[in-house]
N, C-alpha and C. Protein backbone atom coordinates (compact mmCIF):
# COMPACT_ATOMS: atom_id res chain seq x y z
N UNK A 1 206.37 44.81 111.58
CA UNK A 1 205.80 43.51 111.26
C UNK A 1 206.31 42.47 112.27
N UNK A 2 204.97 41.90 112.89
CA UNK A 2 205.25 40.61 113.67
C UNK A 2 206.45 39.63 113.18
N UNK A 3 207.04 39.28 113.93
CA UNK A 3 208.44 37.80 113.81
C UNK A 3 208.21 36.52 114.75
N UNK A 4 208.47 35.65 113.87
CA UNK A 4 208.05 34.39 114.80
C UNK A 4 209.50 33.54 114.94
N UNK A 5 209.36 32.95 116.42
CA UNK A 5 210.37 31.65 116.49
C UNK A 5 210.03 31.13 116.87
N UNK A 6 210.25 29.50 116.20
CA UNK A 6 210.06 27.78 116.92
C UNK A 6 211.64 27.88 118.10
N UNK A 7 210.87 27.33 119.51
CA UNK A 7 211.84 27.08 120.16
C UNK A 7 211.28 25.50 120.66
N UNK A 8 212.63 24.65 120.80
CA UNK A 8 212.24 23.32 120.65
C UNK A 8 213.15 23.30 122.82
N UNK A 9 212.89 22.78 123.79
CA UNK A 9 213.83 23.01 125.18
C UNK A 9 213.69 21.16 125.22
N UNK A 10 214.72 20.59 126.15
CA UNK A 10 214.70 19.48 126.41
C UNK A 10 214.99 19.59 127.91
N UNK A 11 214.91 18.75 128.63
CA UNK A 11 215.02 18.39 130.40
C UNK A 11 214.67 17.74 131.18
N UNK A 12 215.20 17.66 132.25
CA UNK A 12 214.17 17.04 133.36
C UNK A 12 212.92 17.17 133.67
N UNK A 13 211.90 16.99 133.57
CA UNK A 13 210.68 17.40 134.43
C UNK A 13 210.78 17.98 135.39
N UNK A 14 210.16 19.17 135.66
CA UNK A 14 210.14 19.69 136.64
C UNK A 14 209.42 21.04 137.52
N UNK A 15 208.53 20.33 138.38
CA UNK A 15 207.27 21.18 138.92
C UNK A 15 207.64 22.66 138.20
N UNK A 16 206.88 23.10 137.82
CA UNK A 16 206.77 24.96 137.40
C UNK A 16 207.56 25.25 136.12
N UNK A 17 207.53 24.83 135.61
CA UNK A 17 208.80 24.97 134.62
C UNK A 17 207.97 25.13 132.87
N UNK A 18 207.14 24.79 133.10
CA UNK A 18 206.40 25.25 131.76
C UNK A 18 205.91 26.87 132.32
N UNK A 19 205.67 26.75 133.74
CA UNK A 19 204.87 28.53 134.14
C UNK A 19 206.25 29.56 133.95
N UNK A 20 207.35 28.82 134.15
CA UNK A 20 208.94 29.90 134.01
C UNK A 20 209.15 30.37 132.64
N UNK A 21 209.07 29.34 132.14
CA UNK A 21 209.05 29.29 130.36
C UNK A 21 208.38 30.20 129.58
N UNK A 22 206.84 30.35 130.12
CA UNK A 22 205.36 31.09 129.84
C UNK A 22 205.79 32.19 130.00
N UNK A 23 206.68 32.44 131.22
CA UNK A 23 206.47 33.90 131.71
C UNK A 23 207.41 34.74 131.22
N UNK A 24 208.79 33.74 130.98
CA UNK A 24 209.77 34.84 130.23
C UNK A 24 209.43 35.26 128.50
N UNK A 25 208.55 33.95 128.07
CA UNK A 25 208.21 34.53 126.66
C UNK A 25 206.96 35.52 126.82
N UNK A 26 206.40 35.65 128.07
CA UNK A 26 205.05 36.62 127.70
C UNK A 26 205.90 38.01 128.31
N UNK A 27 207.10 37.67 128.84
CA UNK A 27 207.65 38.88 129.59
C UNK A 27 208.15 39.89 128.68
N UNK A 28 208.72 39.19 127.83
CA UNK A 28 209.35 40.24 126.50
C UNK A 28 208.48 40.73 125.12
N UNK A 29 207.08 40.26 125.94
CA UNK A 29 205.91 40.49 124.84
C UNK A 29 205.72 40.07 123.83
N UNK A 30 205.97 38.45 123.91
CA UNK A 30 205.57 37.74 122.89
C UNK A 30 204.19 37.06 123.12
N UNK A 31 203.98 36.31 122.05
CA UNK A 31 202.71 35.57 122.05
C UNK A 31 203.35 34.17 121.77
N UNK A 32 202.36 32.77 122.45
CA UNK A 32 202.74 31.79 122.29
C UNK A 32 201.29 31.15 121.39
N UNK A 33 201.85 31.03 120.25
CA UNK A 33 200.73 30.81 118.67
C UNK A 33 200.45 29.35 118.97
N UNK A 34 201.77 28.49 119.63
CA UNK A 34 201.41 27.33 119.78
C UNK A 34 201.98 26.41 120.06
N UNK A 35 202.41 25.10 120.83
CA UNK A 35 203.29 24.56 121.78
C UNK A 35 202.63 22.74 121.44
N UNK A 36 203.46 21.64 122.05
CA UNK A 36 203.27 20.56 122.22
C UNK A 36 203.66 20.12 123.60
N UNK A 37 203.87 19.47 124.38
CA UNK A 37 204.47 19.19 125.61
C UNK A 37 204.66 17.58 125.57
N UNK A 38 205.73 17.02 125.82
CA UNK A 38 205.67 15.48 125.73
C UNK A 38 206.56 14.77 126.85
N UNK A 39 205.72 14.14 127.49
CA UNK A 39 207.30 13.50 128.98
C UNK A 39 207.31 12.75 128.87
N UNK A 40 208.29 11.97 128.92
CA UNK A 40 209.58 10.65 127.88
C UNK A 40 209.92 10.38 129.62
N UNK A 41 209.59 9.67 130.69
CA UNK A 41 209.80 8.99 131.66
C UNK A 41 210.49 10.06 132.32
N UNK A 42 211.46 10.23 132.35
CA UNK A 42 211.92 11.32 133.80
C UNK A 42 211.80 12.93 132.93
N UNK A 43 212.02 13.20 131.75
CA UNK A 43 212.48 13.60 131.13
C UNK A 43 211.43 14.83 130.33
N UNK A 44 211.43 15.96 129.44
CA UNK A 44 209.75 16.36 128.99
C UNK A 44 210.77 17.18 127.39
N UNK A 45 209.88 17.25 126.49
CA UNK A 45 210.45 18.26 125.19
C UNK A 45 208.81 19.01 124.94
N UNK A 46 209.53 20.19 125.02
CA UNK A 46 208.20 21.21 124.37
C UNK A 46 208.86 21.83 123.57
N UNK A 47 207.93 21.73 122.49
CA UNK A 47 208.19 22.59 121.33
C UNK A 47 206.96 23.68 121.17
N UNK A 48 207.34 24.84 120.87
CA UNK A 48 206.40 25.78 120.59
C UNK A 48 206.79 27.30 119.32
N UNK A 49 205.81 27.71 119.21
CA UNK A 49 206.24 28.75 118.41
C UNK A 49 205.42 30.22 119.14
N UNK A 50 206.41 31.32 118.89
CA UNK A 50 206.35 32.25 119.61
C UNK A 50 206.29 33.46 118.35
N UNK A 51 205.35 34.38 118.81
CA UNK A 51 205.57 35.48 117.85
C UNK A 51 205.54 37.18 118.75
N UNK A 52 205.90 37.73 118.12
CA UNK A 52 206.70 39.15 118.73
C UNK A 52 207.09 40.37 118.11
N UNK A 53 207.49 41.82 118.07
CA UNK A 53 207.73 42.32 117.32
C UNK A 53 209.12 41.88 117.33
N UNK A 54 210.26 42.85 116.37
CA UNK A 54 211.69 42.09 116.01
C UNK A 54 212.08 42.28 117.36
N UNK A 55 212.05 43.50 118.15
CA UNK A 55 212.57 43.28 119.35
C UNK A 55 212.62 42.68 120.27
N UNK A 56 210.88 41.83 120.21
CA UNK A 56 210.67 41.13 121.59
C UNK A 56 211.21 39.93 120.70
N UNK A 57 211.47 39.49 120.00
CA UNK A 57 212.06 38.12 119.60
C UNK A 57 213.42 37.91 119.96
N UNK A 58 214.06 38.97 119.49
CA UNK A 58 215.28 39.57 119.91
C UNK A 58 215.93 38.91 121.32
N UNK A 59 215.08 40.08 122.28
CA UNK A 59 215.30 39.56 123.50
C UNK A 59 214.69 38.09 123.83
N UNK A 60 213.72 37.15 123.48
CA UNK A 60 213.43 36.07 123.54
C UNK A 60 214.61 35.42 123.57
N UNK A 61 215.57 35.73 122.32
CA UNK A 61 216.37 35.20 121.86
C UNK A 61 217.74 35.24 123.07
N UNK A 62 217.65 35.93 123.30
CA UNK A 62 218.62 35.87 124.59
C UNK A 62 218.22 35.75 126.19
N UNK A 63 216.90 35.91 126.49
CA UNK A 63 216.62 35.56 127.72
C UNK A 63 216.04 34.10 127.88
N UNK A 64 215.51 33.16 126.73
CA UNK A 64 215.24 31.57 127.10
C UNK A 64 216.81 30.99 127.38
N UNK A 65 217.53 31.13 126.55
CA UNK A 65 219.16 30.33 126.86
C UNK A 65 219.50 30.51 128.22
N UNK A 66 219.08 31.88 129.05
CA UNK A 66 219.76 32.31 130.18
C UNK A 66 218.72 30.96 131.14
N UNK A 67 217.10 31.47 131.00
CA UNK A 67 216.18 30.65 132.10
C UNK A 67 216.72 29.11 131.56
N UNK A 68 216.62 29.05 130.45
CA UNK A 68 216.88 27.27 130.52
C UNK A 68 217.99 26.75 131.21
N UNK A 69 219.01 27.70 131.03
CA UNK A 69 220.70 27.16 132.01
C UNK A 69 219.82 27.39 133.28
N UNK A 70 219.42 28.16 133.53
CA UNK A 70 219.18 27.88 135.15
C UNK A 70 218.29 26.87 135.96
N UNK A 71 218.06 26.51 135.05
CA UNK A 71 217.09 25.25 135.20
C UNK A 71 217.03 24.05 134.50
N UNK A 72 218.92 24.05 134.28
CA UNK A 72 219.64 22.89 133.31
C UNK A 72 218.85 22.38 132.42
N UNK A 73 218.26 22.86 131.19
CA UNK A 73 217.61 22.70 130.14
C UNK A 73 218.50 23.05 129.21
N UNK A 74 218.12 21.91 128.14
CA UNK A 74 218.71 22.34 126.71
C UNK A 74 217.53 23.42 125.55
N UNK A 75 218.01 24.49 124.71
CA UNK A 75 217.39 24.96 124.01
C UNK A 75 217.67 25.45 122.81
N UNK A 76 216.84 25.15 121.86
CA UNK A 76 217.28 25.08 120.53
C UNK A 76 216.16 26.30 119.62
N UNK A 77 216.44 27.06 118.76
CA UNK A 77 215.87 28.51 118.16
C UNK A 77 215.61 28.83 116.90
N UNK A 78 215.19 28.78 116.28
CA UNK A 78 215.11 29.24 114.62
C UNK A 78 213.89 30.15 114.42
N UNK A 79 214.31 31.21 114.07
CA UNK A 79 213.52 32.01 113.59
C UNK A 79 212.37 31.41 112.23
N UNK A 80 211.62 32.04 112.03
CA UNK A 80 210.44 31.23 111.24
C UNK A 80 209.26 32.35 110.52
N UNK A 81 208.49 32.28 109.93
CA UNK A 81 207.11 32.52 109.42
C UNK A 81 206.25 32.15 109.12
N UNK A 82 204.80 32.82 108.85
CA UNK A 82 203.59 32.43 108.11
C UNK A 82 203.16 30.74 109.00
N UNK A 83 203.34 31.10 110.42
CA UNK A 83 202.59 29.86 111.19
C UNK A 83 200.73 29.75 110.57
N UNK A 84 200.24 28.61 110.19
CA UNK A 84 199.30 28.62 110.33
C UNK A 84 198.68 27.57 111.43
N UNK A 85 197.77 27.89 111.96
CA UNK A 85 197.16 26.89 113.11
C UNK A 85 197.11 25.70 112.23
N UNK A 86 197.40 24.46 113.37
CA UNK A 86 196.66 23.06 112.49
C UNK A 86 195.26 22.99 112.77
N UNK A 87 194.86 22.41 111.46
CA UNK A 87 193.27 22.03 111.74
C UNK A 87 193.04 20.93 111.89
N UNK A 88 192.42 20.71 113.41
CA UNK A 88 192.06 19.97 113.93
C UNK A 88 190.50 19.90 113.72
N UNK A 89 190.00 19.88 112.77
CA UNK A 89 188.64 19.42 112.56
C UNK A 89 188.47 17.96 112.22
N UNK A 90 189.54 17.28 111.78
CA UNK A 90 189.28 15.70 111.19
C UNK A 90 190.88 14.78 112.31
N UNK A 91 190.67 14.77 113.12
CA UNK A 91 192.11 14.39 113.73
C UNK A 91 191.50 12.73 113.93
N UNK A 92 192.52 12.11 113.24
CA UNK A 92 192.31 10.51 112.92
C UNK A 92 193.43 9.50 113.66
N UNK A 93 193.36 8.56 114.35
CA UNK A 93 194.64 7.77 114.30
C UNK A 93 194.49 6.68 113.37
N UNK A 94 195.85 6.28 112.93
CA UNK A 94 196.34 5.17 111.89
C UNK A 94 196.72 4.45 112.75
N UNK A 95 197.00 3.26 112.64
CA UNK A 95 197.26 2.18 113.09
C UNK A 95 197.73 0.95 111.44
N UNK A 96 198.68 0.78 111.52
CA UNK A 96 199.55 -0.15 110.46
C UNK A 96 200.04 -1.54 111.25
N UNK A 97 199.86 -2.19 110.77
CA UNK A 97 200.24 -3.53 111.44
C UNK A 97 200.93 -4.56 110.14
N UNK A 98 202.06 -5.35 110.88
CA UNK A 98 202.16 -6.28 109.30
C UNK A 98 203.91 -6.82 109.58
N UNK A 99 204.26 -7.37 108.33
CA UNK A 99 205.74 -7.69 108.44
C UNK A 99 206.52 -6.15 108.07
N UNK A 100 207.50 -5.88 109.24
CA UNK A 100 208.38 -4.95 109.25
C UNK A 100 208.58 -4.93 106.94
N UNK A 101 208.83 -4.16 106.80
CA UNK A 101 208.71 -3.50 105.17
C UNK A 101 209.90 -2.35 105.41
N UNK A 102 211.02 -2.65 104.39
CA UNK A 102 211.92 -1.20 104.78
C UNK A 102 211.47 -0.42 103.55
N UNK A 103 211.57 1.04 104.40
CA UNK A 103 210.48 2.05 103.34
C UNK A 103 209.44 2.73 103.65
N UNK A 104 208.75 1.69 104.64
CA UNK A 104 207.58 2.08 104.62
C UNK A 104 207.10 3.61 105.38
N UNK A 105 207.99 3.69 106.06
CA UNK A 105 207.46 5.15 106.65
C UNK A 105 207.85 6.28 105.81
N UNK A 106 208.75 5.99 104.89
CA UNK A 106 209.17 7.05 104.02
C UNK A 106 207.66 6.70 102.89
N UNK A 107 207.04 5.92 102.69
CA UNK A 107 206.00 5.47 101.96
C UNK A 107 204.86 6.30 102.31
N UNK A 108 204.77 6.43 103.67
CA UNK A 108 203.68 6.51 104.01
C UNK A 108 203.62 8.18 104.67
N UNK A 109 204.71 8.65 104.92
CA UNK A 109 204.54 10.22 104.96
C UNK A 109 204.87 10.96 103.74
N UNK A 110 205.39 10.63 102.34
CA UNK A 110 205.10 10.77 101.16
C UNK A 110 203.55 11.04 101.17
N UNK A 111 202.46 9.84 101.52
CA UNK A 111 201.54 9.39 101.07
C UNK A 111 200.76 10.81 101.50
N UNK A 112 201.00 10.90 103.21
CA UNK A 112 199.89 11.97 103.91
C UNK A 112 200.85 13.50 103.29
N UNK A 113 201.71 13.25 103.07
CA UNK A 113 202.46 14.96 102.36
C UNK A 113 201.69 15.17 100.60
N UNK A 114 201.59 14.28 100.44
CA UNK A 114 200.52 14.26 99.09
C UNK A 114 199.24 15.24 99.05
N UNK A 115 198.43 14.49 100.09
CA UNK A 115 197.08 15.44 100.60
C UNK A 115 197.40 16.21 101.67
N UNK A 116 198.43 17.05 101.69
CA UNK A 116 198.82 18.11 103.51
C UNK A 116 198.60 17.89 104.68
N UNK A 117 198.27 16.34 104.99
CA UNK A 117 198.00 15.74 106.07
C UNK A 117 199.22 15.62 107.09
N UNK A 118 198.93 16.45 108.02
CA UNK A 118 199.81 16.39 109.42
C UNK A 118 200.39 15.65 109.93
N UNK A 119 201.27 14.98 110.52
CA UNK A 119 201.36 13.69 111.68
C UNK A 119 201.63 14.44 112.90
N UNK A 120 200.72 14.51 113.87
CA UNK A 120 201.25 15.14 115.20
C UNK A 120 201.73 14.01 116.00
N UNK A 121 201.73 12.87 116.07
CA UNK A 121 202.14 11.58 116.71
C UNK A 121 202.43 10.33 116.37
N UNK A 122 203.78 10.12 116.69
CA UNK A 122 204.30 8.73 115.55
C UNK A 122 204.96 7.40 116.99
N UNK A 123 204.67 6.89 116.63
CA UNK A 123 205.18 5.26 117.28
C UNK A 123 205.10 4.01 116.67
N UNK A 124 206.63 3.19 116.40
CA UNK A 124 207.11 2.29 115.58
C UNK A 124 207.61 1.25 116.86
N UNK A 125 207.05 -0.32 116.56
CA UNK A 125 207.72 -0.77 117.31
C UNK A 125 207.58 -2.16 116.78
N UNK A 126 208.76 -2.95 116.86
CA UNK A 126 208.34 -4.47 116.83
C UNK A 126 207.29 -5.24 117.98
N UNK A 127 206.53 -5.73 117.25
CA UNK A 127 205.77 -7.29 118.03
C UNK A 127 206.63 -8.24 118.35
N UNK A 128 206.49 -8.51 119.54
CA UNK A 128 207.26 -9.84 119.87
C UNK A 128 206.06 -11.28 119.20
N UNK A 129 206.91 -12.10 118.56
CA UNK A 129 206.59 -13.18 117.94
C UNK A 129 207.21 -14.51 118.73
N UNK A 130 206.65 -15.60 118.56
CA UNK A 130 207.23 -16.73 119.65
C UNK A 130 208.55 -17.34 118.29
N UNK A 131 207.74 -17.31 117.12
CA UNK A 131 209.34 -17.64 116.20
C UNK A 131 210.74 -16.85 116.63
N UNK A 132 211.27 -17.04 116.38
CA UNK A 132 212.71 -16.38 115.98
C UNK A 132 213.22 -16.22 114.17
N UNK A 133 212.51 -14.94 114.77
CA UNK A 133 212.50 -13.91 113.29
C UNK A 133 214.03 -12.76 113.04
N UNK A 134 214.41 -12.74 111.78
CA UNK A 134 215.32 -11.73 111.35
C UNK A 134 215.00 -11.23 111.35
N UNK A 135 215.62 -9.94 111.46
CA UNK A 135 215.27 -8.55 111.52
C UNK A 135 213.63 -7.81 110.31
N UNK A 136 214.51 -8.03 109.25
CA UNK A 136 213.76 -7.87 108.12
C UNK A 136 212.29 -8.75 108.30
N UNK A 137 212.11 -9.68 109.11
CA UNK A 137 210.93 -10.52 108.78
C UNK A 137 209.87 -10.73 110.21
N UNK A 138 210.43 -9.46 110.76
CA UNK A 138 210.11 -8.90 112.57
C UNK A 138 208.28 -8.75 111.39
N UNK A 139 207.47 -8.29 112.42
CA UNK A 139 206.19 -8.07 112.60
C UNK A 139 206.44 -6.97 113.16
N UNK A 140 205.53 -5.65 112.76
CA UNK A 140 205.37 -4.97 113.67
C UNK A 140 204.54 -3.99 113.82
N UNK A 141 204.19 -2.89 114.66
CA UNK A 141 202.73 -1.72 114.92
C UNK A 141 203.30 -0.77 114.97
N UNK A 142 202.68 0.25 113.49
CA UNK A 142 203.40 1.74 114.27
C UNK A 142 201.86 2.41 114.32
N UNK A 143 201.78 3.14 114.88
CA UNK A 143 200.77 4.12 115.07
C UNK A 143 201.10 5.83 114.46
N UNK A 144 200.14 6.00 114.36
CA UNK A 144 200.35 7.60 114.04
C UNK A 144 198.84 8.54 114.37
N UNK A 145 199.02 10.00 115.38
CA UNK A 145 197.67 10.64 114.86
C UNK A 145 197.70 11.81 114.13
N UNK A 146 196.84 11.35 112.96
CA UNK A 146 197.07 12.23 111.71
C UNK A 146 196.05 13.72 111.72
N UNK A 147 195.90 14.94 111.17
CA UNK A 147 195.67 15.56 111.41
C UNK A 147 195.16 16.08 109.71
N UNK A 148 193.49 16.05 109.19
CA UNK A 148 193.53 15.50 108.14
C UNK A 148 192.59 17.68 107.92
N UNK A 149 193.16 17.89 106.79
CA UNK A 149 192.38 19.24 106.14
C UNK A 149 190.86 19.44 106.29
N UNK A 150 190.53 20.51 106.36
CA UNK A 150 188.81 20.07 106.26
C UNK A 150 188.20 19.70 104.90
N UNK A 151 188.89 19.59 103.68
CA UNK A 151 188.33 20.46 102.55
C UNK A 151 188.46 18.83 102.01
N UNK A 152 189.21 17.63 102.36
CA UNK A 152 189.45 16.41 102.41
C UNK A 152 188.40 15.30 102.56
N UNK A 153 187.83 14.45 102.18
CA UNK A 153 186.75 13.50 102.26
C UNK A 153 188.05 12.37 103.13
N UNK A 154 187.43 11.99 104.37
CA UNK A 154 187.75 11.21 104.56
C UNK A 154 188.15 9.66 104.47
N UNK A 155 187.01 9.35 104.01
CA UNK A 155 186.38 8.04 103.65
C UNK A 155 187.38 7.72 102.27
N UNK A 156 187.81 8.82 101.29
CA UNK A 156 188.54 8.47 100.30
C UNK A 156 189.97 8.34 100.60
N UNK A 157 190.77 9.09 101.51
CA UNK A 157 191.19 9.19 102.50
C UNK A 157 192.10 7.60 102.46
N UNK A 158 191.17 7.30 103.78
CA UNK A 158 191.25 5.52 103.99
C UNK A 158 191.14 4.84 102.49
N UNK A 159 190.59 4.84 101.86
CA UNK A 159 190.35 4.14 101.02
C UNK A 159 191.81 4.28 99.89
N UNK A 160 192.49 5.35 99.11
CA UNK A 160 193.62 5.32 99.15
C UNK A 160 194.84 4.68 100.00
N UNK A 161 195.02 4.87 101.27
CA UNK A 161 195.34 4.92 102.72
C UNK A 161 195.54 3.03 101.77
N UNK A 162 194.59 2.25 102.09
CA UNK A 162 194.24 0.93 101.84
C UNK A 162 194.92 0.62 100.79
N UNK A 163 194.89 1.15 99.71
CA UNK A 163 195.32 1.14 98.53
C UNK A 163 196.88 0.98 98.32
N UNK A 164 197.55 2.03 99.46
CA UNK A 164 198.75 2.09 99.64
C UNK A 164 199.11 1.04 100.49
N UNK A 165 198.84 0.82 101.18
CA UNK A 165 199.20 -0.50 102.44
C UNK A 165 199.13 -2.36 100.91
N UNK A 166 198.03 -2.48 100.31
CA UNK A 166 197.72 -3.94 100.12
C UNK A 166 198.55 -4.63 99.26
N UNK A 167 199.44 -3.72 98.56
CA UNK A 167 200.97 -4.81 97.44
C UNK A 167 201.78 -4.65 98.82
N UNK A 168 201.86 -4.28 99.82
CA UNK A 168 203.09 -4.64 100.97
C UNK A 168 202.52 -5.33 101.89
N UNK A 169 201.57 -5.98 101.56
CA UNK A 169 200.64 -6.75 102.45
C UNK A 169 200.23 -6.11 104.12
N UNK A 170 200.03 -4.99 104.01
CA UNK A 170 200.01 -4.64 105.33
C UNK A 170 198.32 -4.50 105.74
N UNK A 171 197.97 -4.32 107.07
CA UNK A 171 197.09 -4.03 107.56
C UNK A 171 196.88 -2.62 107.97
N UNK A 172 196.04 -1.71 107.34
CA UNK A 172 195.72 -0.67 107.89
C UNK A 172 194.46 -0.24 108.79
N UNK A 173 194.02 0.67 109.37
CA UNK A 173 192.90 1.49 110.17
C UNK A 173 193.11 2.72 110.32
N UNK A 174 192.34 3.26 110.11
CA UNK A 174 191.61 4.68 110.19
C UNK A 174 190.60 4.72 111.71
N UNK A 175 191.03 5.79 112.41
CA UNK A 175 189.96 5.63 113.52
C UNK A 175 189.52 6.98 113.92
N UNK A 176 188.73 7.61 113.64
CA UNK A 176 188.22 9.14 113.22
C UNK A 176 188.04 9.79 115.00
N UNK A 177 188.97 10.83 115.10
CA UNK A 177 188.70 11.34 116.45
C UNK A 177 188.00 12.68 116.72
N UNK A 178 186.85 12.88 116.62
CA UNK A 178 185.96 13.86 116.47
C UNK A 178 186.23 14.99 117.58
């Protein structure tokens, strides 16, 4: 029986280095079920999940630590199961706007863990305001793109979504990415 591991690497950017990565996990005869790639200014984190029989995980398990030192990368391993693909049939971004609220993100991934809704992308940041605001009374935009079930009505969706945002006075959007 197939075995799967999430391996999460951190590093520099650097020409070829996702094809080095590719090749030592397809080398020990794994499969790559599925990956993210993200570069943070000089810098990149891919996370992916790999599946294999016990042996090729095995050796996974000891030949990424070796390629990542050689190519001064950090790498991190946990064995895992029962990956299912995300479904990307309804992939939406949120957009929240309003006075900073403490809570609210614990509010609001409660909200999408309710209906099994994904977050593949999160960004929180204060608005600069010309007042001079406390912390607590900052303004600010987080974004998120959500990754919504098929079996899910959208439209009710948002409309909950709304529901949850209007006693914290916030501003929400739904923006449907087909």
């Amino acid at each position: 029986m197939n075995q799967q591991l999430i391996i999460t690497i951190l590093g520099a950017e650097q020409i070829g280095v996702l094809s080095t990565l590719a090749e030592t996990v397809s080398g020990v005869g794994c499969n790559i079920l599925d990956s993210r790639h993200a570069i943070y200014g000089q810098d990149f984190s891919l996370t992916m999940i790999i599946e294999g029989s016990p042996r090729a995980i095995t050796q996974a398990e000891c030949l990424l630590p070796q390629t990542c030192q050689k190519h001064n990368l950090l790498s991190l391993m946990k064995r895992t199961s029962s990956h299912n693909k995300q479904n990307l049939e309804h992939l939406a971004d949120v957009v929240i706007r309003g006075k900073s609220t403490p809570g609210l993100i614990d509010q609001v991934s409660h909200f999408f863990a309710g209906y099994k809704i994904s977050v593949s992308a999160f960004r929180f940041k204060f608005v600069d305001t010309d007042n001079d605001q406390s912390h607590q009374e900052q303004m600010m935009k987080c974004k998120m793109v959500i990754s919504i079930p098929h079996d899910l009505v959208v439209e009710e969706i948002e409309q909950a979504f709304q529901t949850l945002l209007k006693p914290l006075n916030l501003k929400g959007e739904f923006k449907q990415n087909h």
